[in-house]
C-alpha atoms as a PDB file:
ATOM      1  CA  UNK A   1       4.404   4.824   8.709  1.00  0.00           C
ATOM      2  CA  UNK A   2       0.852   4.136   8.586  1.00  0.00           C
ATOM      3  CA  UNK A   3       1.078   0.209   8.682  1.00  0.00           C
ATOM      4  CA  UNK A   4       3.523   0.425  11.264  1.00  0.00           C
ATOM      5  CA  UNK A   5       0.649   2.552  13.414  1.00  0.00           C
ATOM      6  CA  UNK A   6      -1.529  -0.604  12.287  1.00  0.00           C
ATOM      7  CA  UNK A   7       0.311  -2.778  13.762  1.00  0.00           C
ATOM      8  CA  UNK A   8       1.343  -1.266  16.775  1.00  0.00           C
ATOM      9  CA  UNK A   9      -2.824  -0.261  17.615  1.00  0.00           C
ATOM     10  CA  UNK A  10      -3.216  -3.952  16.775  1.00  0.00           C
ATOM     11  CA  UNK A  11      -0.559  -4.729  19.321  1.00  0.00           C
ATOM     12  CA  UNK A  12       0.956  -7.019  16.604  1.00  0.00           C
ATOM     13  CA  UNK A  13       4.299  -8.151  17.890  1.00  0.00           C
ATOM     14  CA  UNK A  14       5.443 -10.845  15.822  1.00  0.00           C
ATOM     15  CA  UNK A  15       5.436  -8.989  12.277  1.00  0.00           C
ATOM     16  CA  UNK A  16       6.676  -6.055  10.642  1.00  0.00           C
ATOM     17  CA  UNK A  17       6.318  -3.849   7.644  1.00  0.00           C
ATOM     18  CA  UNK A  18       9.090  -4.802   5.874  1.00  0.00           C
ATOM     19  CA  UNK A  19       7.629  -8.442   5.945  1.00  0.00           C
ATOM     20  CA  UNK A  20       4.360  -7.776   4.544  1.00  0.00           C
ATOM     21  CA  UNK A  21       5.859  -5.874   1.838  1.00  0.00           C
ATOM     22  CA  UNK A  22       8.740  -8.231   1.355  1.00  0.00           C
ATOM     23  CA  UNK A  23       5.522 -10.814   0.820  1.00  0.00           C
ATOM     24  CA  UNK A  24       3.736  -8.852  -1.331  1.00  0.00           C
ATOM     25  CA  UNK A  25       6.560  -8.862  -3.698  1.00  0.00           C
ATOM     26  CA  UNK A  26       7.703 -12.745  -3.616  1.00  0.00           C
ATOM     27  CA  UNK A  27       3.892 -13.371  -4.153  1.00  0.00           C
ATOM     28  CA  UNK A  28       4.050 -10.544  -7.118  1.00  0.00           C
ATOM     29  CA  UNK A  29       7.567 -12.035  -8.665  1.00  0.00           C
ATOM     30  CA  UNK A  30       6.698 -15.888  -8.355  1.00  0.00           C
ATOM     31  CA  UNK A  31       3.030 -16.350  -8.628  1.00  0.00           C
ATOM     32  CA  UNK A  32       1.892 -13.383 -11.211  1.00  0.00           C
ATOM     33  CA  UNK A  33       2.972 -12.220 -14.618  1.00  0.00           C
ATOM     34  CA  UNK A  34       2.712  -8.381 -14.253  1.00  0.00           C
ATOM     35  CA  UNK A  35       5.904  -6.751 -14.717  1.00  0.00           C
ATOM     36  CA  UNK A  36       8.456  -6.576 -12.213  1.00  0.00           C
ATOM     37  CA  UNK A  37       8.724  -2.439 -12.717  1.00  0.00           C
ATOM     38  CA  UNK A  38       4.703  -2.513 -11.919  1.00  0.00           C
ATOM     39  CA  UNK A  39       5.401  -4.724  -8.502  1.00  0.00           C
ATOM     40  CA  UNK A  40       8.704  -2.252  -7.645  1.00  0.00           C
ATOM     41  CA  UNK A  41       6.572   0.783  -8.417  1.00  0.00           C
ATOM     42  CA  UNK A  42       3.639  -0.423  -6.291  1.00  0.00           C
ATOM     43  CA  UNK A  43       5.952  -0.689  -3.584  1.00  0.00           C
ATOM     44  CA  UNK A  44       7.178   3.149  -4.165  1.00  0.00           C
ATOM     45  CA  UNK A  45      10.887   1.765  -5.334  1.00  0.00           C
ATOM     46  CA  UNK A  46      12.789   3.718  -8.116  1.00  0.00           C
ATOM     47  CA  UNK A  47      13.417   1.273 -11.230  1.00  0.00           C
ATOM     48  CA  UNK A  48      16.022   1.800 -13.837  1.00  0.00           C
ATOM     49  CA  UNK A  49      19.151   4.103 -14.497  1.00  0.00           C
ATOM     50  CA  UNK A  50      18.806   8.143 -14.262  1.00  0.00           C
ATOM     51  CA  UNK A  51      17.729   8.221 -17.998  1.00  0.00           C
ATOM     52  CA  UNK A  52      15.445   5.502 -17.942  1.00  0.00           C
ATOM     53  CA  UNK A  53      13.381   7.309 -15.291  1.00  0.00           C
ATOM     54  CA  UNK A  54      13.497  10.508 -17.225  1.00  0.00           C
ATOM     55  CA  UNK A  55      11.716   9.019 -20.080  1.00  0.00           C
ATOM     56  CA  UNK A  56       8.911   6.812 -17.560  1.00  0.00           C
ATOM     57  CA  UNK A  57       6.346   9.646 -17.495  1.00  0.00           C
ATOM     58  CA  UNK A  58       3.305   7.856 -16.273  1.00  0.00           C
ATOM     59  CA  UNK A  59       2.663   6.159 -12.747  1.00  0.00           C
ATOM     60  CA  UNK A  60       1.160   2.563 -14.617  1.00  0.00           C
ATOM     61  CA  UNK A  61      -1.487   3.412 -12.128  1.00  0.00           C
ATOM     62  CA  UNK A  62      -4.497   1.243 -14.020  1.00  0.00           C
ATOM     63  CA  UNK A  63      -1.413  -1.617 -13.968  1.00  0.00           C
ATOM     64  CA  UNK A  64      -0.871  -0.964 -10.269  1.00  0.00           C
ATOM     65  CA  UNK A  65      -4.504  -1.121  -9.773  1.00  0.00           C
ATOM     66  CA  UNK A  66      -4.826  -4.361 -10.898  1.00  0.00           C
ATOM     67  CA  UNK A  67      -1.804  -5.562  -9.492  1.00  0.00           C
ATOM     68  CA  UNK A  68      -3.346  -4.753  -5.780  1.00  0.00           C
ATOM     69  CA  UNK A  69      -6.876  -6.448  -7.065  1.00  0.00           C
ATOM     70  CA  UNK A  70      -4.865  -9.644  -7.719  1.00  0.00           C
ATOM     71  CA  UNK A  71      -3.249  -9.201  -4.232  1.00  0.00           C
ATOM     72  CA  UNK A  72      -6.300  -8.359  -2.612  1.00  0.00           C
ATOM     73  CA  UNK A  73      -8.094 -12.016  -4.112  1.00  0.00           C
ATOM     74  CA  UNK A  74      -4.951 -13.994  -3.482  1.00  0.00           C
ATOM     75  CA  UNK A  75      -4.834 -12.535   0.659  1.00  0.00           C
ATOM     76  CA  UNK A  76      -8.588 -13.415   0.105  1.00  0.00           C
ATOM     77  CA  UNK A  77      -8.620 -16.624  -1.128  1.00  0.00           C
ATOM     78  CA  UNK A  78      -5.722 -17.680   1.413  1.00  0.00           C
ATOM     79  CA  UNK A  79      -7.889 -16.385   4.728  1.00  0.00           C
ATOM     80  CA  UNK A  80     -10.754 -18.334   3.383  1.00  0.00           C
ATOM     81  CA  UNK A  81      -8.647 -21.253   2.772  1.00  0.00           C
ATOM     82  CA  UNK A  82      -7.376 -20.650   6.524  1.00  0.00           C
ATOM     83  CA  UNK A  83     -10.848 -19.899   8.175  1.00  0.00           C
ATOM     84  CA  UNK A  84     -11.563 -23.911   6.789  1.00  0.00           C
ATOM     85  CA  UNK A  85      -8.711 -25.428   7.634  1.00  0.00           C
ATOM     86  CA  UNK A  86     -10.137 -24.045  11.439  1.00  0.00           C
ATOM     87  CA  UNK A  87     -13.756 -24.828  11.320  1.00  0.00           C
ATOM     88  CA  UNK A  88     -12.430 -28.134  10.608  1.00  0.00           C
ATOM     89  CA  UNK A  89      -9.918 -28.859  13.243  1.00  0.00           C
END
């Protein structure tokens, strides 16, 4: 709900939630090698069976962490790539 409240105070129209986290987790599948359970769990998604999840005890939150890092340098990286392509034009 909080993004959503982003977005709306930003007056953002043409996206929603479900794209940036349907983004976030192309980006996290194609262009990364950190697990697919880490991605699914940074996204708050159940992964595996019943008994599967009943022997998970921990969160992976150091794996999350740097999952989210990654993310944050890639969104980087792309806005300054983006802010160039402008100054040029």
């Amino acid at each position: 709900m909080a993004m959503k409240m982003v977005l709306r105070r930003m007056k953002v129209t043409d996206a929603t939630v479900h794209g940036f986290r349907s983004s976030f987790r192309d980006w996290a599948g194609e262009a990364t090698a950190f697990p697919r359970e880490v991605a699914e769990a940074a996204l708050a998604h159940t992964v595996g069976d019943q008994t599967e999840r009943a022997y998970r005890r921990g969160d992976a939150l150091e794996k999350r962490r740097k999952l989210m890092e990654a993310w944050a340098e890639y969104l980087d990286q792309h806005h300054r790539a983006t802010e160039h392509k402008m100054l040029l034009a």
